[in-house]
PDB file of N, CA and C in Angstrom:
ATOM      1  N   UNK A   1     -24.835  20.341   1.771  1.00  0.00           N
ATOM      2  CA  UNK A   1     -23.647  20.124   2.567  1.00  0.00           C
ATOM      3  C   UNK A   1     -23.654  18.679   3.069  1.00  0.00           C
ATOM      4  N   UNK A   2     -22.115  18.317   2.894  1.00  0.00           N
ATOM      5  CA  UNK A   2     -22.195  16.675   3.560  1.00  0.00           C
ATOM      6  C   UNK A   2     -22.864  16.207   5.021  1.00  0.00           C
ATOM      7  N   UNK A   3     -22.731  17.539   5.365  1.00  0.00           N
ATOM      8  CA  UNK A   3     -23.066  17.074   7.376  1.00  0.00           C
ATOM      9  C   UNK A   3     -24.515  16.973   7.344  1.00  0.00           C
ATOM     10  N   UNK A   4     -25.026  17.583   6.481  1.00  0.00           N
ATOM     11  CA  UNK A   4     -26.872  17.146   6.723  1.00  0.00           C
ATOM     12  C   UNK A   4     -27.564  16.190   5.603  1.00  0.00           C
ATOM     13  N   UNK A   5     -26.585  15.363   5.191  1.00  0.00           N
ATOM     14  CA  UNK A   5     -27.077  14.067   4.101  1.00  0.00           C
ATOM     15  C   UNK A   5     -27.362  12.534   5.047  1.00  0.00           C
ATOM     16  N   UNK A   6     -28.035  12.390   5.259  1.00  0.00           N
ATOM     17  CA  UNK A   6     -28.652  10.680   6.137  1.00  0.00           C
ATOM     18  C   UNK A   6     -27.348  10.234   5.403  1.00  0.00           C
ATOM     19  N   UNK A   7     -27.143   9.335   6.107  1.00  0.00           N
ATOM     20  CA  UNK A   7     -26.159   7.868   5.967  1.00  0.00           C
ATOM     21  C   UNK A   7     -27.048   6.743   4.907  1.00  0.00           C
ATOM     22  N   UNK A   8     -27.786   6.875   5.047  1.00  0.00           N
ATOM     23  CA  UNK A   8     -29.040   6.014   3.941  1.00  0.00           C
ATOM     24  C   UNK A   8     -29.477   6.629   2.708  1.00  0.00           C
ATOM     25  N   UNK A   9     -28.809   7.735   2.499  1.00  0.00           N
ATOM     26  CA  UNK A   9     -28.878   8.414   0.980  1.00  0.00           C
ATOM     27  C   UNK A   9     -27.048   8.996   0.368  1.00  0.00           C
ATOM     28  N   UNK A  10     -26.004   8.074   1.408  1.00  0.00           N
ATOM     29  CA  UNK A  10     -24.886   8.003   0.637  1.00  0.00           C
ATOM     30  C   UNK A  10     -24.451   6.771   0.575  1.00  0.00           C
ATOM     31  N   UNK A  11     -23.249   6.484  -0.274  1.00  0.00           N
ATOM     32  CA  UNK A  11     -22.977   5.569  -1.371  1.00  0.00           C
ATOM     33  C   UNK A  11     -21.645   5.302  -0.531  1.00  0.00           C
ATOM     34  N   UNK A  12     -21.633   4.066  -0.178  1.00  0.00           N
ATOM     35  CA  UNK A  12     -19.621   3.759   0.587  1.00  0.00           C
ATOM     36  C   UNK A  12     -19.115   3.289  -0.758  1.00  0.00           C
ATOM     37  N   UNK A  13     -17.949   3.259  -0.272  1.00  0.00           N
ATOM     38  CA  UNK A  13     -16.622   2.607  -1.924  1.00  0.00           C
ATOM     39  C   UNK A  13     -16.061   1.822  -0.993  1.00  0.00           C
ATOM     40  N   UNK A  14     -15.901   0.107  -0.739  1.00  0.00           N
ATOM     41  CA  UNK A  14     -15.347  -0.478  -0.009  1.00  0.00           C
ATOM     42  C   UNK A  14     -14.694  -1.628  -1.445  1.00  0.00           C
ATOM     43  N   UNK A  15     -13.354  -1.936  -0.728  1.00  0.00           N
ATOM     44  CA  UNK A  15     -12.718  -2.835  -1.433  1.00  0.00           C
ATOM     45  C   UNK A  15     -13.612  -3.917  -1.604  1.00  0.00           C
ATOM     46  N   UNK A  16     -13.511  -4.930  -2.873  1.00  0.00           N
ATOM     47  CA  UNK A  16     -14.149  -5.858  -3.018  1.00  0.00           C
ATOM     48  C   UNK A  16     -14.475  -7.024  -2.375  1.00  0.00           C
ATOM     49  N   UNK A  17     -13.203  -7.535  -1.618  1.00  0.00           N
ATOM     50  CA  UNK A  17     -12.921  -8.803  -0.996  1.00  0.00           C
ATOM     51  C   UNK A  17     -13.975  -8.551   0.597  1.00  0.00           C
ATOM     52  N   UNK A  18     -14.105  -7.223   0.771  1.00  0.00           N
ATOM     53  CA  UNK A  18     -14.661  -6.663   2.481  1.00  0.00           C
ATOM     54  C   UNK A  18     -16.547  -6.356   1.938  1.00  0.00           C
ATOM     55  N   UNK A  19     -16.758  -6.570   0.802  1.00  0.00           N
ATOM     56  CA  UNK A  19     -18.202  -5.894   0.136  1.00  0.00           C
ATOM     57  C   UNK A  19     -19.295  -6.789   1.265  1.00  0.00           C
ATOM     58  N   UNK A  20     -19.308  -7.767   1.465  1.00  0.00           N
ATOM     59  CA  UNK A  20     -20.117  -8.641   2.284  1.00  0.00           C
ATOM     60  C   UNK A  20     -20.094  -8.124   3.649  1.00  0.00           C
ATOM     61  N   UNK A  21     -19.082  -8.174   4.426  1.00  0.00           N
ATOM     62  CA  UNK A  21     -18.572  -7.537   5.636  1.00  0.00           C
ATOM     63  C   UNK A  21     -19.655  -6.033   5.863  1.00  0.00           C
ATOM     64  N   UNK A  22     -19.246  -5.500   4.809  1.00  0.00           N
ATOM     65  CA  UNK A  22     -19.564  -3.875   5.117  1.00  0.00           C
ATOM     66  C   UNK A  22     -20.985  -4.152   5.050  1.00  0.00           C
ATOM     67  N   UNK A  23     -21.703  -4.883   4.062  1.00  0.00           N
ATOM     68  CA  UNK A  23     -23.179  -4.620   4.000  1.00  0.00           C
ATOM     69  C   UNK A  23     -23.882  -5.217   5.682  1.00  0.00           C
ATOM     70  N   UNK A  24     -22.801  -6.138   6.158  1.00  0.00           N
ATOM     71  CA  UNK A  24     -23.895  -6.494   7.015  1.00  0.00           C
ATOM     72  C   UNK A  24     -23.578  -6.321   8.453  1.00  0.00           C
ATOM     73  N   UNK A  25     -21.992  -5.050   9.190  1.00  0.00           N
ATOM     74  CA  UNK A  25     -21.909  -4.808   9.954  1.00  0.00           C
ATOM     75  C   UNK A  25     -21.774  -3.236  10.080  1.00  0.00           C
ATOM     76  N   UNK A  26     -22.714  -3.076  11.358  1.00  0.00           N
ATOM     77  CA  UNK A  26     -22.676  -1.681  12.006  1.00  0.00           C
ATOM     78  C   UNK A  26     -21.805  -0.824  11.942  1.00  0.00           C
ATOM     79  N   UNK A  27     -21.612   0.653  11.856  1.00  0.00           N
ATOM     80  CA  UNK A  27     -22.524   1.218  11.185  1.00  0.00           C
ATOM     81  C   UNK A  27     -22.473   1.169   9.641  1.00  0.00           C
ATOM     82  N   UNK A  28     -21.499   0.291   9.024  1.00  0.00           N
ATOM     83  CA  UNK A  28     -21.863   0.624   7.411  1.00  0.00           C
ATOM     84  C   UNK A  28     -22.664  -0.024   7.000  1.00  0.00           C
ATOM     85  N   UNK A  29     -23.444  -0.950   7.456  1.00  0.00           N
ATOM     86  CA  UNK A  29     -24.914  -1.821   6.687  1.00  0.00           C
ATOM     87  C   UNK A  29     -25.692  -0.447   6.783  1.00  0.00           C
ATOM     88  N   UNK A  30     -25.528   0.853   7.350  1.00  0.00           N
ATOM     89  CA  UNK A  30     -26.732   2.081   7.133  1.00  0.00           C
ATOM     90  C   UNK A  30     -27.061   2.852   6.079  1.00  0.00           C
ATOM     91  N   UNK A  31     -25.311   2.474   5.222  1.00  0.00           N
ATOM     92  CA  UNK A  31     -25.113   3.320   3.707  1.00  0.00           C
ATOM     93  C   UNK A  31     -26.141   2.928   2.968  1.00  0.00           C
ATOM     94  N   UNK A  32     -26.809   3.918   2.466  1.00  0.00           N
ATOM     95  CA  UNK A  32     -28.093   3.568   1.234  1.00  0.00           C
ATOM     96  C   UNK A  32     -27.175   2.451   0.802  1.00  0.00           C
ATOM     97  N   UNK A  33     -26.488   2.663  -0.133  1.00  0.00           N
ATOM     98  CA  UNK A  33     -25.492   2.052  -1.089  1.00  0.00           C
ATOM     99  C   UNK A  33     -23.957   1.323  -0.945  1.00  0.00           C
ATOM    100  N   UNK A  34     -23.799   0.128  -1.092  1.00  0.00           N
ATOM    101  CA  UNK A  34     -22.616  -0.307  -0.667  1.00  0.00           C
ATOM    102  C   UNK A  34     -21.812  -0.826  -2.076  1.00  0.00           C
ATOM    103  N   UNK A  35     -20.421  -0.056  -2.267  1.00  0.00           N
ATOM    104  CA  UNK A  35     -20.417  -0.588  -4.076  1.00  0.00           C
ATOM    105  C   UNK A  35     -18.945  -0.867  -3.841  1.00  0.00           C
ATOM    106  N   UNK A  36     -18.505  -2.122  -4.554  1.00  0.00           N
ATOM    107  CA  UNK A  36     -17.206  -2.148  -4.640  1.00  0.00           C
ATOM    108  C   UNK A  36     -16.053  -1.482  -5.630  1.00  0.00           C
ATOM    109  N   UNK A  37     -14.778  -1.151  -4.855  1.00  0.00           N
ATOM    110  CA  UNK A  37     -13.996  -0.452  -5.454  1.00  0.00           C
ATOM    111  C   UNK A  37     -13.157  -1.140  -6.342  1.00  0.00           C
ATOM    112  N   UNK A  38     -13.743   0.108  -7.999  1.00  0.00           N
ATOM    113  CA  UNK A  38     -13.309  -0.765  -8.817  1.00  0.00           C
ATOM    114  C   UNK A  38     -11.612  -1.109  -9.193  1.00  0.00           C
ATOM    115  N   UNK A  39     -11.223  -2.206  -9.631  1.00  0.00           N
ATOM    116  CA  UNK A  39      -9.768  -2.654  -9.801  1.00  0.00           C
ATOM    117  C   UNK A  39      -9.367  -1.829 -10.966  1.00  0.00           C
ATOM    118  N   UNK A  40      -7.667  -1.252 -10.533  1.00  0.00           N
ATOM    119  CA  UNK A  40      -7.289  -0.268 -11.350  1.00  0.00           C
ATOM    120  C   UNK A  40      -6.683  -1.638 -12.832  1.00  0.00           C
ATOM    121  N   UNK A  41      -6.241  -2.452 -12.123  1.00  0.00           N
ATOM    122  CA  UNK A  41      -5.780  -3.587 -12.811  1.00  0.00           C
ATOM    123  C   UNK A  41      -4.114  -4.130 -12.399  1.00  0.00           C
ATOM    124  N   UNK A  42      -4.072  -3.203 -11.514  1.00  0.00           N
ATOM    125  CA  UNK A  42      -2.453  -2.801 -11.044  1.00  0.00           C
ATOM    126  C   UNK A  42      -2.306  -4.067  -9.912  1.00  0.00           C
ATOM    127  N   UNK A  43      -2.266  -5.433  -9.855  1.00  0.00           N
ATOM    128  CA  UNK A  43      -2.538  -6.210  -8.463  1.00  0.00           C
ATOM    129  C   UNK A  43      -1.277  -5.832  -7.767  1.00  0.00           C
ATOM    130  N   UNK A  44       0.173  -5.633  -8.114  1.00  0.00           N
ATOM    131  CA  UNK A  44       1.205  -5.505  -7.117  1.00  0.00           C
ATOM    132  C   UNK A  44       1.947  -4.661  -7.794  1.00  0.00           C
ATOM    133  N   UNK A  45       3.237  -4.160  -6.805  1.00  0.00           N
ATOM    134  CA  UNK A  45       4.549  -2.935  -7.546  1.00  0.00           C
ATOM    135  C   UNK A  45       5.428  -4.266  -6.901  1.00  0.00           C
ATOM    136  N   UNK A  46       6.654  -4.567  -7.561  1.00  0.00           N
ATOM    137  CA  UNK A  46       7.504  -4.924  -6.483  1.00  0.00           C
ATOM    138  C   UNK A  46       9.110  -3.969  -7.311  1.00  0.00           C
ATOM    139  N   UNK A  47       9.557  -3.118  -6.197  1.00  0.00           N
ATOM    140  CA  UNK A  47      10.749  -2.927  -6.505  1.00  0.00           C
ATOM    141  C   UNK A  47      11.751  -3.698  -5.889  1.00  0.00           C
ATOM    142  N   UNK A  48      12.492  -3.952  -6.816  1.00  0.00           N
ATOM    143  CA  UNK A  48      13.578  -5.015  -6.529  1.00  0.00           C
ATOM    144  C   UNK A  48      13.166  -6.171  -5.526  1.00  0.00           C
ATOM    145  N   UNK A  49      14.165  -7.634  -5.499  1.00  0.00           N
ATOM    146  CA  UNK A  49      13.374  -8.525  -4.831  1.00  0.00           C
ATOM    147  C   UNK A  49      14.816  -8.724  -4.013  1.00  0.00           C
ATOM    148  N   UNK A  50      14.522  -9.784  -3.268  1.00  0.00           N
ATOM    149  CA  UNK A  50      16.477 -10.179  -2.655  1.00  0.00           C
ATOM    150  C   UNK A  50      17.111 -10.400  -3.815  1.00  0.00           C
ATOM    151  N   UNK A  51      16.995 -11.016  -4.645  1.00  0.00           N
ATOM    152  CA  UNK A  51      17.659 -12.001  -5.248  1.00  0.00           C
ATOM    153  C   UNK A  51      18.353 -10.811  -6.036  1.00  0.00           C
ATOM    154  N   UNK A  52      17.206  -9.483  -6.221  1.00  0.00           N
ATOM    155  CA  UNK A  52      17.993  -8.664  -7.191  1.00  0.00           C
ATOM    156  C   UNK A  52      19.331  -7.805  -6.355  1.00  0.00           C
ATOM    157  N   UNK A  53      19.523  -7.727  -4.893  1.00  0.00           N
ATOM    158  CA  UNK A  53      19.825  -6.878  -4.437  1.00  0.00           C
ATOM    159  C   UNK A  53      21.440  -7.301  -4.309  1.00  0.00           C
ATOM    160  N   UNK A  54      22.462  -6.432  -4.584  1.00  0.00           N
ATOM    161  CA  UNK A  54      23.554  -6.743  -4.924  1.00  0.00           C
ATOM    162  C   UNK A  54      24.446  -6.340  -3.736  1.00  0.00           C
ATOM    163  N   UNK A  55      24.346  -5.492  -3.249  1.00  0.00           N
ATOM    164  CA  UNK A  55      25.189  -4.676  -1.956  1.00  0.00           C
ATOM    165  C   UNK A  55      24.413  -3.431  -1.411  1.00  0.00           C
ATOM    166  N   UNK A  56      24.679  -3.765   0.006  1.00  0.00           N
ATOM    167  CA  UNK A  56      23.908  -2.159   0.634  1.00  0.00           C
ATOM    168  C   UNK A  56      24.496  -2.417   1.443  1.00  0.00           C
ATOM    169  N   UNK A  57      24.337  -0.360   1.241  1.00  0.00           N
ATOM    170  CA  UNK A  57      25.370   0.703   2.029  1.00  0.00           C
ATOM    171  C   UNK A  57      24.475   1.666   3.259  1.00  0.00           C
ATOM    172  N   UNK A  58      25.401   1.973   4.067  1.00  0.00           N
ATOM    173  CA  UNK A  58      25.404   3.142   4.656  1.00  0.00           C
ATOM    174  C   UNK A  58      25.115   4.326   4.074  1.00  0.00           C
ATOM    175  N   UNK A  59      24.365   5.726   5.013  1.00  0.00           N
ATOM    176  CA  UNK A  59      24.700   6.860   4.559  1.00  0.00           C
ATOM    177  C   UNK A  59      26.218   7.182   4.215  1.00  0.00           C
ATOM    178  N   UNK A  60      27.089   6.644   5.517  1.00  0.00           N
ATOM    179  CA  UNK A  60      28.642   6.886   5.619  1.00  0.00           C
ATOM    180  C   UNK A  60      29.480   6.488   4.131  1.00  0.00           C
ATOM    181  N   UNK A  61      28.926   5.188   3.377  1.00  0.00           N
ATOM    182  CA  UNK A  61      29.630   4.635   2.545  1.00  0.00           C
ATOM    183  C   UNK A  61      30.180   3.350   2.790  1.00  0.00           C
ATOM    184  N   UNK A  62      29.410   2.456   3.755  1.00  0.00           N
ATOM    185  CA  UNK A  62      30.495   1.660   4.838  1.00  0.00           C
ATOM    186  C   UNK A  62      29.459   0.567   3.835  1.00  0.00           C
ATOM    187  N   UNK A  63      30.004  -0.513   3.316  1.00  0.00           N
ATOM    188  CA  UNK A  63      29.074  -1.624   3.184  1.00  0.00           C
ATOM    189  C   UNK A  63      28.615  -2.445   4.516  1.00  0.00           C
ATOM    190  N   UNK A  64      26.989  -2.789   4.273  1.00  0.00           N
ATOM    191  CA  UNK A  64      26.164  -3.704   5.318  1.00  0.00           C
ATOM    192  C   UNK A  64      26.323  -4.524   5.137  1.00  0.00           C
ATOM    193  N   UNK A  65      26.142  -5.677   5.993  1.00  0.00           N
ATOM    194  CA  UNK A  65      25.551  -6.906   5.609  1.00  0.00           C
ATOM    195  C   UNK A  65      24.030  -6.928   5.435  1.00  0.00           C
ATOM    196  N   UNK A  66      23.118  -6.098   5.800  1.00  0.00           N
ATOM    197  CA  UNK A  66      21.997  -5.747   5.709  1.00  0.00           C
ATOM    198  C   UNK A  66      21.474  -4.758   5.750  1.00  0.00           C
ATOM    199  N   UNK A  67      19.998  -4.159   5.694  1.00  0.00           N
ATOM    200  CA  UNK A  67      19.465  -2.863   5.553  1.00  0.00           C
ATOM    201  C   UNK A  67      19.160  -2.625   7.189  1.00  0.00           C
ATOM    202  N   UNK A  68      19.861  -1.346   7.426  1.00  0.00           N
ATOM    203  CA  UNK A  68      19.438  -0.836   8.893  1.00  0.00           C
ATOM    204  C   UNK A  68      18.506  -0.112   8.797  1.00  0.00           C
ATOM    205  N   UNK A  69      18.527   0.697  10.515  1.00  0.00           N
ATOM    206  CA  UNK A  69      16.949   0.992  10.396  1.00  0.00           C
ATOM    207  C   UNK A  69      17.493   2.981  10.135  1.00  0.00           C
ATOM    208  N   UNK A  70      16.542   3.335   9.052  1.00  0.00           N
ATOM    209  CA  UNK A  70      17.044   4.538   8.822  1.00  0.00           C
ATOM    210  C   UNK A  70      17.245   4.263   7.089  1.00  0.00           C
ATOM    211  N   UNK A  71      18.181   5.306   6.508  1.00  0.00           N
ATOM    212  CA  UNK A  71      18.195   5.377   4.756  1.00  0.00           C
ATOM    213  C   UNK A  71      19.353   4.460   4.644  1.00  0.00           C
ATOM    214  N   UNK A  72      18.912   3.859   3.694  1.00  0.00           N
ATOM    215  CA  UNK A  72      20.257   2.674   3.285  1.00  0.00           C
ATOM    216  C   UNK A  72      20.257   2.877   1.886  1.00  0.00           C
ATOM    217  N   UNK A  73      21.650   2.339   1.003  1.00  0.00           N
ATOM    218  CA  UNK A  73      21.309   2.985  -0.646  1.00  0.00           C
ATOM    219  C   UNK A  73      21.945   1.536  -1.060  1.00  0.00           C
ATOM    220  N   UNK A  74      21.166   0.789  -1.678  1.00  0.00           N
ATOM    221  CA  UNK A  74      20.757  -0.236  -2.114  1.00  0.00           C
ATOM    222  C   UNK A  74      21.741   0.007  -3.372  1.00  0.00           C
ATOM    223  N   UNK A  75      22.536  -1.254  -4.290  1.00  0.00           N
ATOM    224  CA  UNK A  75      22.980  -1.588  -5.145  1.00  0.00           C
ATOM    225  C   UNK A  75      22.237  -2.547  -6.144  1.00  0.00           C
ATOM    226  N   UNK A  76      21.626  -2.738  -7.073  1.00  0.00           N
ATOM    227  CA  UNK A  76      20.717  -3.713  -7.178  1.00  0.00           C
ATOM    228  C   UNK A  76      21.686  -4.473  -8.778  1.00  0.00           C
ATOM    229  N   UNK A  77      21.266  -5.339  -9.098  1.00  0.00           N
ATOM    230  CA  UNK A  77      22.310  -6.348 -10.172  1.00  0.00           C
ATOM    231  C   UNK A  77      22.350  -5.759 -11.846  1.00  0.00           C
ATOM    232  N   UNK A  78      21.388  -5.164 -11.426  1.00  0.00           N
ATOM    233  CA  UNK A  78      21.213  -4.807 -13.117  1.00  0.00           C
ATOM    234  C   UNK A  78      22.215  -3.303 -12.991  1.00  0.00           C
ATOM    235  N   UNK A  79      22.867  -2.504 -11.776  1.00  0.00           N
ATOM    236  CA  UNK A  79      23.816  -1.820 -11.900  1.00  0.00           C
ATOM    237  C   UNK A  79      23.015  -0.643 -11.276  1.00  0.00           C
ATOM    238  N   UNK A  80      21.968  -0.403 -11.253  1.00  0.00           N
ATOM    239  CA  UNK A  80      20.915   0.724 -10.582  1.00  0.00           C
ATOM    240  C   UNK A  80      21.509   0.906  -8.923  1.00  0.00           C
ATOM    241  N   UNK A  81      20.605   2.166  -8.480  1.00  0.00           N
ATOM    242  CA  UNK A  81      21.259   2.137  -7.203  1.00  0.00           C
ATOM    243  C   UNK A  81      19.316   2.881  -6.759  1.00  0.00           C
ATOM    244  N   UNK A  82      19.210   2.663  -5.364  1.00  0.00           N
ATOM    245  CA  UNK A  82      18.320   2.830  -4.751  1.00  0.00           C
ATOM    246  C   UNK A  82      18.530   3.359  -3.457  1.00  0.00           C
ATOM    247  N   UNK A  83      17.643   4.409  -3.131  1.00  0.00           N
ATOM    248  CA  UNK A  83      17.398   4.941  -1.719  1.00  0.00           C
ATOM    249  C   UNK A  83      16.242   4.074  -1.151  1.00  0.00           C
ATOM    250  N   UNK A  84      16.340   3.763  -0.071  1.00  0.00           N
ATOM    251  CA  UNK A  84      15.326   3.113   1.020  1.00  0.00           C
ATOM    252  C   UNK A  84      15.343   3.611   2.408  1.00  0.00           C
ATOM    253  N   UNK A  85      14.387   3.839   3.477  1.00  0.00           N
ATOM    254  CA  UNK A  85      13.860   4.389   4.207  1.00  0.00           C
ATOM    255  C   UNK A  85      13.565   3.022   4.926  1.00  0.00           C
ATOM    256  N   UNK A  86      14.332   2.352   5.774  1.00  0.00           N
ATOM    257  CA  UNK A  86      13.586   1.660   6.720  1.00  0.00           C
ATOM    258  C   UNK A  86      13.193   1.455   8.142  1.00  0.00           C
TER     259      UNK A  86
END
């Protein structure tokens, strides 16, 4: 069972850029093992950018001048349409 394994006979998964950090501050310098997490290869998503964004709306249907706070449905240039949550 996990609850009776020492901290010095498990293995952390810390992002790569933090691998130094973790080995040498409290309490994770205690992990037996400190290994970095490997890269899926994926560095960013970006959906749509400004430049792509063509008109946004209201739930109502009302055009914005910008995205409010709440669901807005995005028009984007290539003719697509998008839900957003902001």
């Amino acid at each position: 069972m996990f609850v009776y394994t020492p901290i010095s006979e498990a293995t952390l998964y810390v992002p790569e850029a933090s691998l130094a950090s973790y080995k040498t501050t409290h309490p994770w310098s205690g992990f037996g093992t400190i290994l970095p997490i490997e890269s899926s290869g994926i560095e960013s998503r970006t959906i749509g950018t400004v430049a792509d964004v063509e008109a946004v709306y209201g739930l109502d249907g009302k055009r914005c001048d910008s995205m409010k706070s709440g669901m807005n449905i995005i028009r984007m240039s290539d003719g697509t349409t998008r839900k957003i949550v902001k």
